[in-house]
C-alpha atoms as a PDB file:
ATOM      1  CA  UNK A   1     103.837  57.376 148.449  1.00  0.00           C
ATOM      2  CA  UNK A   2     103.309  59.316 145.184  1.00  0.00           C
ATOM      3  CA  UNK A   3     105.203  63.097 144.971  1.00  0.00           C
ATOM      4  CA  UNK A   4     102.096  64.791 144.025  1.00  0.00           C
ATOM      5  CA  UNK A   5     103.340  68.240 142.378  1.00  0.00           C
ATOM      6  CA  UNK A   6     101.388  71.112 143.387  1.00  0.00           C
ATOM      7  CA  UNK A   7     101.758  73.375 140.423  1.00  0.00           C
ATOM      8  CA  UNK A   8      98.295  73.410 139.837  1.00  0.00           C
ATOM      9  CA  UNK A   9      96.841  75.949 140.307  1.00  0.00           C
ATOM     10  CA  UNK A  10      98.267  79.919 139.355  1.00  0.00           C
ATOM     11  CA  UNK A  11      97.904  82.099 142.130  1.00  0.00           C
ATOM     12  CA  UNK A  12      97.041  86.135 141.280  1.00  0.00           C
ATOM     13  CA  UNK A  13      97.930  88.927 143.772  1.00  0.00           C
ATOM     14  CA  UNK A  14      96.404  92.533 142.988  1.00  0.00           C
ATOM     15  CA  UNK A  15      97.367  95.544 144.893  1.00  0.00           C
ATOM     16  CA  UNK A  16     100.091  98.342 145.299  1.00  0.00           C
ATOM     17  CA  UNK A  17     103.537  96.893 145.119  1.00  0.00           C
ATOM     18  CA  UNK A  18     106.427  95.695 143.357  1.00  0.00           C
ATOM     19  CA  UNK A  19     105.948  92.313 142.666  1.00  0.00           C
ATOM     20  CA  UNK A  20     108.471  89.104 142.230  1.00  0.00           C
ATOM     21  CA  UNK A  21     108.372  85.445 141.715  1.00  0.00           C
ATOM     22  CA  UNK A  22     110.452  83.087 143.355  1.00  0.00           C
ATOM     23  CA  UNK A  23     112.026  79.136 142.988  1.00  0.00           C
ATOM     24  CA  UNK A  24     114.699  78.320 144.759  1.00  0.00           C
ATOM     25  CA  UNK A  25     116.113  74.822 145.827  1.00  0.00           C
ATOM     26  CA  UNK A  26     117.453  73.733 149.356  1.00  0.00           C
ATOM     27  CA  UNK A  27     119.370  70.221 150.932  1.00  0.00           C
ATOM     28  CA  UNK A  28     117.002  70.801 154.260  1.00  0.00           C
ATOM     29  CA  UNK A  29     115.064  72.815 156.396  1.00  0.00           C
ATOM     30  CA  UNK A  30     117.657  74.288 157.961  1.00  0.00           C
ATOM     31  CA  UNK A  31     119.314  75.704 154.933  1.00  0.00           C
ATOM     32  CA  UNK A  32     115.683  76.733 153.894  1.00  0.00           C
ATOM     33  CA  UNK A  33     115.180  78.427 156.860  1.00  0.00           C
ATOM     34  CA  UNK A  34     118.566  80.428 157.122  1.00  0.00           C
ATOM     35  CA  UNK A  35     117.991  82.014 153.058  1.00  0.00           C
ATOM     36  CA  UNK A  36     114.512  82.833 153.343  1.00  0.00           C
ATOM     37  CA  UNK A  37     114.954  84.868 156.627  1.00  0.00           C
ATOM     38  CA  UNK A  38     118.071  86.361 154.702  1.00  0.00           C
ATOM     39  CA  UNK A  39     115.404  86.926 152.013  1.00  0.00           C
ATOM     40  CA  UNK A  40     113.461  88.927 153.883  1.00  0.00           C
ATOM     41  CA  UNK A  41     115.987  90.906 156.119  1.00  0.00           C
ATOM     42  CA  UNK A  42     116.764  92.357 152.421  1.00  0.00           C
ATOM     43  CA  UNK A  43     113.554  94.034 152.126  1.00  0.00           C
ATOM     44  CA  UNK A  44     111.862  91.254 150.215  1.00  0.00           C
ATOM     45  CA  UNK A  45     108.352  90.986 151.943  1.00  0.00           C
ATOM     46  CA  UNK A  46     107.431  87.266 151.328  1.00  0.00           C
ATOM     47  CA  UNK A  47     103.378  87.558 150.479  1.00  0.00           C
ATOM     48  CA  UNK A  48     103.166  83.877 149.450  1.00  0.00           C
ATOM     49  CA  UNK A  49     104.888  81.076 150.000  1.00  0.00           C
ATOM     50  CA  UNK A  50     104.651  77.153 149.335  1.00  0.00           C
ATOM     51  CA  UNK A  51     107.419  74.629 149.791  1.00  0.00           C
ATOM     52  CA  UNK A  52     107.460  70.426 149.047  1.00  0.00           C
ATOM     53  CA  UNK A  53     110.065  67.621 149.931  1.00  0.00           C
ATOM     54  CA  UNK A  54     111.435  66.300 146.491  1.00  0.00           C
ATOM     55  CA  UNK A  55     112.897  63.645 147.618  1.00  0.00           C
ATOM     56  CA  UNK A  56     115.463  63.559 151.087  1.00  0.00           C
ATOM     57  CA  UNK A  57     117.882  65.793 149.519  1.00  0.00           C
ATOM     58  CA  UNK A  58     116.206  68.717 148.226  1.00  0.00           C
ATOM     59  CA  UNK A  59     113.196  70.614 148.840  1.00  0.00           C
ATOM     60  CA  UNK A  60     111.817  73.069 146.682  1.00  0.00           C
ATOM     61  CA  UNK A  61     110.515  76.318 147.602  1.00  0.00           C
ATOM     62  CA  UNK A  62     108.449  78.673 145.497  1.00  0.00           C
ATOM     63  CA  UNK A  63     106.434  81.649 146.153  1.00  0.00           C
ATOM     64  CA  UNK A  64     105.637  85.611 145.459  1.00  0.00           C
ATOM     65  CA  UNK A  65     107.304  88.489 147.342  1.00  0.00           C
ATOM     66  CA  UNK A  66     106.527  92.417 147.542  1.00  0.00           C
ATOM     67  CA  UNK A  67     110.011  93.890 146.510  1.00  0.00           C
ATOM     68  CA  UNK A  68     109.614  97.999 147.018  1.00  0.00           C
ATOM     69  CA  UNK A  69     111.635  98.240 150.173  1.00  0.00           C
ATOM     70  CA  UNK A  70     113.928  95.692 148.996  1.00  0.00           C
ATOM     71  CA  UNK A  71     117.777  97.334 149.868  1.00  0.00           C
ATOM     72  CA  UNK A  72     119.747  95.076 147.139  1.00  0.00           C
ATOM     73  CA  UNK A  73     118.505  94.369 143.478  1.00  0.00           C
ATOM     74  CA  UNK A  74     116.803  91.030 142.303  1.00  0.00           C
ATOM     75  CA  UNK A  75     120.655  90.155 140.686  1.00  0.00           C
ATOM     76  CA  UNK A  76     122.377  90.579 143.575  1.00  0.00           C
ATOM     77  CA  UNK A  77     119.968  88.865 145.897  1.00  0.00           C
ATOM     78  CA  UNK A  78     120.247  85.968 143.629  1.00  0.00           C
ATOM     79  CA  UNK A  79     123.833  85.467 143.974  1.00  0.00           C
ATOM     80  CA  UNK A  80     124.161  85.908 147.073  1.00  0.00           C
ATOM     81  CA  UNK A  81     121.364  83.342 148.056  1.00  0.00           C
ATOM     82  CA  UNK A  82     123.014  80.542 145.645  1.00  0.00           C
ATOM     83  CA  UNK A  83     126.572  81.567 147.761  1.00  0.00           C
ATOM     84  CA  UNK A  84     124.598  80.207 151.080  1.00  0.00           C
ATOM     85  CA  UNK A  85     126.095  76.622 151.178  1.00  0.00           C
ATOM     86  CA  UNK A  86     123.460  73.938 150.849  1.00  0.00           C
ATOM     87  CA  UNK A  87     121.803  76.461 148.305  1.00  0.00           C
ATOM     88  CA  UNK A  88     120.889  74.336 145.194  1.00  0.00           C
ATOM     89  CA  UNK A  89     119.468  76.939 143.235  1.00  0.00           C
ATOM     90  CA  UNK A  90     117.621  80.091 142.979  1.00  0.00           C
ATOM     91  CA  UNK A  91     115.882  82.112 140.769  1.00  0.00           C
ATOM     92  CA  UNK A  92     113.753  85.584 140.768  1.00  0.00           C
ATOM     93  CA  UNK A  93     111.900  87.088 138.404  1.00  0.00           C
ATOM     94  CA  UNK A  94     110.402  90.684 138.465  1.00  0.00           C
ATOM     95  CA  UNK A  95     106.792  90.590 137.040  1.00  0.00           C
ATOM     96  CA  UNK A  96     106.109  92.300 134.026  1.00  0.00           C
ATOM     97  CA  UNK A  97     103.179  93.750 134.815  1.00  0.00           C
ATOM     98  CA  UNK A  98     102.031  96.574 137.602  1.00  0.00           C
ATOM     99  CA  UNK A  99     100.666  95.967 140.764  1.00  0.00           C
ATOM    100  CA  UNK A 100      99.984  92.335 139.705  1.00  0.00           C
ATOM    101  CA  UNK A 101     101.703  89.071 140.504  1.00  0.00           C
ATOM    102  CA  UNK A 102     101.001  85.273 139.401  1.00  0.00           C
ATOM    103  CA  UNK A 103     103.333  82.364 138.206  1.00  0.00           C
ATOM    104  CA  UNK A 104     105.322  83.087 135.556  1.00  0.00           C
ATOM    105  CA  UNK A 105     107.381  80.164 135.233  1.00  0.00           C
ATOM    106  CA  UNK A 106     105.293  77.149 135.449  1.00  0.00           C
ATOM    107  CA  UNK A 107     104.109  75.236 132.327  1.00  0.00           C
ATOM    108  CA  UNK A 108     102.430  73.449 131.566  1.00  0.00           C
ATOM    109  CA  UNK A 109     100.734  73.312 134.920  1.00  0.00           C
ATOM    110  CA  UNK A 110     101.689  69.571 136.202  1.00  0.00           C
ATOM    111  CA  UNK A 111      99.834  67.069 138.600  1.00  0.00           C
ATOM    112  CA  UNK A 112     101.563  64.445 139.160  1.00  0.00           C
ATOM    113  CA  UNK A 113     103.537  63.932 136.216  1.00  0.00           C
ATOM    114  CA  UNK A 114     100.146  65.331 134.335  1.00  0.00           C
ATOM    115  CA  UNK A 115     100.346  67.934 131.975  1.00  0.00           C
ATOM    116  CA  UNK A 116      96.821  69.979 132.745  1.00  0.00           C
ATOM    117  CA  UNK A 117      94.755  72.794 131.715  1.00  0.00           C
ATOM    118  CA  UNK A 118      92.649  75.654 134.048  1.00  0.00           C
ATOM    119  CA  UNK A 119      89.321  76.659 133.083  1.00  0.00           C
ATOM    120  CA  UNK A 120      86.752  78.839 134.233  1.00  0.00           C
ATOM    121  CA  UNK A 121      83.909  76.760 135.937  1.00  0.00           C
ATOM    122  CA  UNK A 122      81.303  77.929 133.753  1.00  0.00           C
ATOM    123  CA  UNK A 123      83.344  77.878 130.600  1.00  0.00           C
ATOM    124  CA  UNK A 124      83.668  74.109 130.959  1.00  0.00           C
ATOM    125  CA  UNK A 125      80.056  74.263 132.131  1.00  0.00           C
ATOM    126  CA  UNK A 126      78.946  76.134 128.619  1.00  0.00           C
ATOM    127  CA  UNK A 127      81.540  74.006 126.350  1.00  0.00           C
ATOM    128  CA  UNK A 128      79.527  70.361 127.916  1.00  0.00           C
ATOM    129  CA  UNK A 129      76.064  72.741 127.360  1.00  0.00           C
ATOM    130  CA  UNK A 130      76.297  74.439 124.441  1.00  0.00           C
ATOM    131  CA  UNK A 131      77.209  70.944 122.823  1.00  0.00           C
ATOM    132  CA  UNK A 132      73.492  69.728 123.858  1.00  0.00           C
ATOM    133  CA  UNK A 133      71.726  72.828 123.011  1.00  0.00           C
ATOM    134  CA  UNK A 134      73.190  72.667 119.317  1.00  0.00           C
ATOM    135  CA  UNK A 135      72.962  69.047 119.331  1.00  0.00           C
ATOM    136  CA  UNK A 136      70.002  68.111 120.718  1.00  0.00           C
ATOM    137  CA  UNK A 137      70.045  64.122 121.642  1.00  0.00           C
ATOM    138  CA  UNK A 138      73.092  63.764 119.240  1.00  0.00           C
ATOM    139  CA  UNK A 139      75.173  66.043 121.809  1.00  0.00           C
ATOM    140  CA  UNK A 140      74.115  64.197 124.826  1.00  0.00           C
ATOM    141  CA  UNK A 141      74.951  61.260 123.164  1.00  0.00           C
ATOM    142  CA  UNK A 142      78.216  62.466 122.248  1.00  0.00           C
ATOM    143  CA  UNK A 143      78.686  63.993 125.648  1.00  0.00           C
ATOM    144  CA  UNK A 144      77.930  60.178 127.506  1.00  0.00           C
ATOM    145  CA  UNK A 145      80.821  58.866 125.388  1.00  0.00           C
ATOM    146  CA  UNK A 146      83.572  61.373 125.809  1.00  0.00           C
ATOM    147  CA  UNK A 147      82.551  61.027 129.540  1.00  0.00           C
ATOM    148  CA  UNK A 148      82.936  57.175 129.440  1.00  0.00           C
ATOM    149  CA  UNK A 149      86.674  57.273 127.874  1.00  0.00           C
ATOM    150  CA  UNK A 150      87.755  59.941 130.168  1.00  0.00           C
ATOM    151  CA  UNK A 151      85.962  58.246 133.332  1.00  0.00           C
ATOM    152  CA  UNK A 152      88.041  54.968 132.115  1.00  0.00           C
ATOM    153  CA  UNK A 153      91.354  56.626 131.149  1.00  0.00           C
ATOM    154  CA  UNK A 154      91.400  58.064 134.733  1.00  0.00           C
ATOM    155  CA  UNK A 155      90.560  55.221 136.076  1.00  0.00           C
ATOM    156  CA  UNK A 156      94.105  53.562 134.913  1.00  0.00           C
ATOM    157  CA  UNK A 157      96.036  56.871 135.133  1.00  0.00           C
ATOM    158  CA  UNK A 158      94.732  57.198 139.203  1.00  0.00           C
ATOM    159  CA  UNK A 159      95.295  53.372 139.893  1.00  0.00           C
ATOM    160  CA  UNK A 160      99.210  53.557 138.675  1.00  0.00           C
ATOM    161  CA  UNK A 161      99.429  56.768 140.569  1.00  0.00           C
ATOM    162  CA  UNK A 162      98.054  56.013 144.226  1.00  0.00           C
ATOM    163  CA  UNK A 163      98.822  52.102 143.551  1.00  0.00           C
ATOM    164  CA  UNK A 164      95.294  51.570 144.348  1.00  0.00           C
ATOM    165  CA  UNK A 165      92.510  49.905 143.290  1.00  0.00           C
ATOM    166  CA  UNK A 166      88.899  48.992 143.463  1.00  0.00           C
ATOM    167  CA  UNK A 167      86.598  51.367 145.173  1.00  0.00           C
ATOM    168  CA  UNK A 168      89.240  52.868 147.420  1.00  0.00           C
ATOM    169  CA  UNK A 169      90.287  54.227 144.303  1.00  0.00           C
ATOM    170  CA  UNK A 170      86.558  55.455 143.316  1.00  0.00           C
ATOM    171  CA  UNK A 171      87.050  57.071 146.795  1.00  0.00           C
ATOM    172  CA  UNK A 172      89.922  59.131 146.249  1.00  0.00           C
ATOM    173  CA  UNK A 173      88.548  59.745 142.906  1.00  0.00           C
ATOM    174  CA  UNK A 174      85.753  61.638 143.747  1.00  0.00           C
ATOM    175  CA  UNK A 175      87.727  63.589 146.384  1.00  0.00           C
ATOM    176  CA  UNK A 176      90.393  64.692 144.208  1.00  0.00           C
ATOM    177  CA  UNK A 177      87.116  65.988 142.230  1.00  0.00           C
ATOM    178  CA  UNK A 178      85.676  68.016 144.996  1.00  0.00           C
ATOM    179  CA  UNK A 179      89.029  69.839 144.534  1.00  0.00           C
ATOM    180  CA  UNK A 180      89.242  70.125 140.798  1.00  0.00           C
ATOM    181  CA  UNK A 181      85.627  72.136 141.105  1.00  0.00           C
ATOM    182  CA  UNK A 182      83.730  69.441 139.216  1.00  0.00           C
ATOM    183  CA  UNK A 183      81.359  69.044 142.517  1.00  0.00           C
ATOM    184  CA  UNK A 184      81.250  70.025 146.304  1.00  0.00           C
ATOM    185  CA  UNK A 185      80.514  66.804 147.695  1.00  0.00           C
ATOM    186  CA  UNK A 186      80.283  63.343 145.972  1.00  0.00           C
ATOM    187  CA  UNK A 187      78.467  60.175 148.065  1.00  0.00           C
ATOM    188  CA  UNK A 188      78.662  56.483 147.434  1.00  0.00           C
ATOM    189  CA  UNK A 189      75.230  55.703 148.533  1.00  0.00           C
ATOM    190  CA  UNK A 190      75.313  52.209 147.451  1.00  0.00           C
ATOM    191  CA  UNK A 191      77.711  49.835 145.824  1.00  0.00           C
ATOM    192  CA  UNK A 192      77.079  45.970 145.553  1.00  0.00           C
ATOM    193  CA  UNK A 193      80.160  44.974 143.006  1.00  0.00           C
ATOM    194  CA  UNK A 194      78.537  41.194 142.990  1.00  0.00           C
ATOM    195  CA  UNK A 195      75.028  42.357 141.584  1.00  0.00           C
ATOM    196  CA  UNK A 196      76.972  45.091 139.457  1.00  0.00           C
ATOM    197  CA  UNK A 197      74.916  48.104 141.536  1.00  0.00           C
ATOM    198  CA  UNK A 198      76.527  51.420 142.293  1.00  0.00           C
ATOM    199  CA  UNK A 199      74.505  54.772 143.398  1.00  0.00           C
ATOM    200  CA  UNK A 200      76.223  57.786 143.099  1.00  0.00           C
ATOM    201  CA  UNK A 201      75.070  61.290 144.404  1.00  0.00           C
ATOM    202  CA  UNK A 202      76.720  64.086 143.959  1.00  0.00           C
ATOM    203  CA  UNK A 203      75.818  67.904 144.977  1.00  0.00           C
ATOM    204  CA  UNK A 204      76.474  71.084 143.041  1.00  0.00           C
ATOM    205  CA  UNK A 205      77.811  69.573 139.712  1.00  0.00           C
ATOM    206  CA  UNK A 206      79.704  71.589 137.030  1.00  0.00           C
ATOM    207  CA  UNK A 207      77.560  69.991 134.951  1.00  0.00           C
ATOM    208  CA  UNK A 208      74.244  71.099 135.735  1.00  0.00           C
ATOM    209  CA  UNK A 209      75.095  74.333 137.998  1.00  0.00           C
ATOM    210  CA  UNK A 210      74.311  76.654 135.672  1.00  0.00           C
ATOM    211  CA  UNK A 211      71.610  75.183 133.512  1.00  0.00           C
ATOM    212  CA  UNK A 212      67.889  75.035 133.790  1.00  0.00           C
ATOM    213  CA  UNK A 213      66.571  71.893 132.359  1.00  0.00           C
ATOM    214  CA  UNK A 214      62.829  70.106 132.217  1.00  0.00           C
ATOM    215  CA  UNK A 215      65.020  66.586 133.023  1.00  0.00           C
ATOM    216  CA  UNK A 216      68.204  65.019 133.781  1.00  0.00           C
ATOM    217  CA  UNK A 217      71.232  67.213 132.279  1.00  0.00           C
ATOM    218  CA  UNK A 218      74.520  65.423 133.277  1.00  0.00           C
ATOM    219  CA  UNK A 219      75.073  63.527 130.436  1.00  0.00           C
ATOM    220  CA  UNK A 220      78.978  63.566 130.484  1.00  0.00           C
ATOM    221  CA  UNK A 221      79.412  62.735 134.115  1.00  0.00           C
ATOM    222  CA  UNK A 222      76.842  60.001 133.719  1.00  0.00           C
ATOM    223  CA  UNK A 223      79.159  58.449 131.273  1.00  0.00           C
ATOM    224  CA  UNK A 224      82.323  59.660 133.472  1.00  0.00           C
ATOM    225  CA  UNK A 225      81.164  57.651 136.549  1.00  0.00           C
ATOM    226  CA  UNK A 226      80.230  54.647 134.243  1.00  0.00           C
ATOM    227  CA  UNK A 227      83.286  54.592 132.419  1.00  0.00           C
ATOM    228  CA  UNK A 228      85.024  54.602 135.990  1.00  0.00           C
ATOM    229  CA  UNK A 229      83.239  52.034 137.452  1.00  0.00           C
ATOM    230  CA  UNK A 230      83.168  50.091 134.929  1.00  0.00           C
ATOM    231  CA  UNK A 231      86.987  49.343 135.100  1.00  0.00           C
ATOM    232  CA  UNK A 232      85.939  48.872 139.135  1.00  0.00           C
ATOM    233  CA  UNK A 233      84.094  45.882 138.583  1.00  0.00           C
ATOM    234  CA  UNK A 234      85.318  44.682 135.186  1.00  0.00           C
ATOM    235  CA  UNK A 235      82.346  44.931 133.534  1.00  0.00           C
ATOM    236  CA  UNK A 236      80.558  47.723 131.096  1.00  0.00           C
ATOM    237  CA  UNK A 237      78.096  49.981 133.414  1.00  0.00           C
ATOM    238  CA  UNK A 238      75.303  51.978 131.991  1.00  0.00           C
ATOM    239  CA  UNK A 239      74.426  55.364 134.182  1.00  0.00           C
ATOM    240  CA  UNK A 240      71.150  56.854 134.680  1.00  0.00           C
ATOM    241  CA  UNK A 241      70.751  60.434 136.153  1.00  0.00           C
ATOM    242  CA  UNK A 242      67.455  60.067 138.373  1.00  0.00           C
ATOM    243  CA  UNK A 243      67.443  63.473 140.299  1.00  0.00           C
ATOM    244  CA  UNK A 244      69.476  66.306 138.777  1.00  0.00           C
ATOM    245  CA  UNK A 245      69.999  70.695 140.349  1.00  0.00           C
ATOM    246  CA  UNK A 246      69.069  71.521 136.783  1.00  0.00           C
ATOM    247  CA  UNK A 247      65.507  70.868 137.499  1.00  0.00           C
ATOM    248  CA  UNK A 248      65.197  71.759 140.766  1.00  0.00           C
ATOM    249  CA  UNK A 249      66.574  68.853 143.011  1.00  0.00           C
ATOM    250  CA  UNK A 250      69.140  69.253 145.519  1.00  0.00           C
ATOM    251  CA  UNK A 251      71.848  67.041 144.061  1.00  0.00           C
ATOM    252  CA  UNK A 252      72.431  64.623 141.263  1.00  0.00           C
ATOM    253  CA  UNK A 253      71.812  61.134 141.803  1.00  0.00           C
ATOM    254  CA  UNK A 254      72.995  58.381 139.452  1.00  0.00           C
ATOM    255  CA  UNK A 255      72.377  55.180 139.016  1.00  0.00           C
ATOM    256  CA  UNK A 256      74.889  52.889 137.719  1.00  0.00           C
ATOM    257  CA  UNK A 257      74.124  49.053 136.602  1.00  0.00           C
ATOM    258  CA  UNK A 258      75.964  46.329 134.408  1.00  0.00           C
ATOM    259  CA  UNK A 259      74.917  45.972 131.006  1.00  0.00           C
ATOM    260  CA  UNK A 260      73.553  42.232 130.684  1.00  0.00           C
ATOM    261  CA  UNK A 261      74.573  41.319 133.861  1.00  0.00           C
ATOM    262  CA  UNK A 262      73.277  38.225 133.175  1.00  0.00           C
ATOM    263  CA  UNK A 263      75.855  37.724 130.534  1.00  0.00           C
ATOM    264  CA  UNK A 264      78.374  38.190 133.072  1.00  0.00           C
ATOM    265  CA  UNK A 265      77.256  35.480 135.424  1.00  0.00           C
ATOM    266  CA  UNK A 266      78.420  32.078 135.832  1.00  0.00           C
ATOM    267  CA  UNK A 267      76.314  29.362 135.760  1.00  0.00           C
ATOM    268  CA  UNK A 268      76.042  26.848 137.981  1.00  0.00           C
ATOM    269  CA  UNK A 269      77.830  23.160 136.706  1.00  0.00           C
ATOM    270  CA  UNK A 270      75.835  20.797 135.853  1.00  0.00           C
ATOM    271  CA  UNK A 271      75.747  17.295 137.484  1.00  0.00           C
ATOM    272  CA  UNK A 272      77.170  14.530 135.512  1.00  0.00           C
ATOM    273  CA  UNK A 273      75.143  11.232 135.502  1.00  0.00           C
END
């Protein structure tokens, strides 16, 4: 199974307090166990906290603690957590600013081995827009094609990652997705690999969330889904948005089909006299 890293995304604490970060590495449970309640019978009032197995030997624990009734400094606290036997490391970090904690000490954020960014929804939303308002056709146009080399890049990334393939893959695809923010839900309504026929719908898409539009506005997942597939079935897809939120249906629905399928097709042998 892949280690998926979970330093995605930043999490941001406001209120009264002292605020500090925390990493520290332990051999097992146990050993986890025994420093964190140490942790906190110093006064350290754990507010967050997220942990993942490594590997057998070491799990990693990170998180953000509340530090005004601590009774021993952030120096002290580390070395006496790293003198806990079985203690592979620790550090803490006060936050520089009041009242205010997030991550200092991740970047770049990481999935999987894959150095990402974090935008606002509708900032990505009004970078994919503003390129068709400009742009007119030309921007939709260019908008399909980015959408086709990223759908096809991620195809190949995913199927190294998960080890999987096929529409399983298209699967966990549009779940992992759902929790990126592109969409809420994402359907396979229909998928026939022999005729080259996949129907995709897909509710409440970044795309087209914020937009008001007399026709279909999701040019770049259009081209995202038939880059995808197209590495699915081995053969280039075209898209076609036929119900879009943008002008006033309740999800996007696209249609994906194989560019001259007929191209594709094998005919039958001939008989030999």
């Amino acid at each position: 199974m892949a280690n998926l890293s979970n330093k995605v995304l930043p999490l941001i604490i406001n209120g009264q307090g002292n605020f500090v970060e925390f990493l520290m590495t332990f051999k097992n449970h146990v050993i986890q166990n025994r420093a964190l309640r140490f942790f906190r019978e110093n006064g350290f009032n754990v507010v967050y906290l997220e942990a993942q197995q490594i590997d057998e030997r070491k799990i990693l624990v990170k998180g953000i603690a509340e530090a005004s009734s601590a009774n021993t400094s952030i120096l002290k606290m580390e070395v006496a957590l790293k003198n806990i036997e079985n203690v592979l490391d620790v550090k803490i970090r006060k936050m520089p600013f009041n009242e205010t904690a997030f991550f200092l000490s991740f970047y770049p954020p990481v999935m999987a081995g894959i150095p990402m960014i974090i935008l606002r929804a509708k900032h990505f939303s009004q970078i994919l827009n503003s390129l068709k308002e400009k742009w007119g056709s030309a921007g939709e146009v260019a908008l399909y094609y980015l959408g086709e080399m990223a759908g096809s890049e991620s195809y190949e990334t995913l199927s190294q990652l998960f080890n999987v393939r096929g529409i399983e893959l298209a699967k966990i695809k549009l779940a992992l997705a759902k929790s990126y923010g592109w969409w809420s839900e994402a359907k396979i309504v229909d998928y026939d690999s022999q005729d080259g026929r996949v129907v995709i719908r897909i509710y409440d898409s970044i795309e087209c969330r914020y937009v008001k539009s007399q026709r279909p506005n999701g040019q770049f997942i259009r081209g995202y889904l038939a880059g995808f597939f197209s590495k699915i079935v081995n053969m280039k897809m075209e898209a076609v948005e036929k119900c879009c939120i943008s002008n006033g249906d309740s999800y996007c629905e696209y249609y994906l089909t194989v560019k001259d399928l007929q191209k594709h097709k094998i005919a039958p042998m001939q008989s030999q006299k």
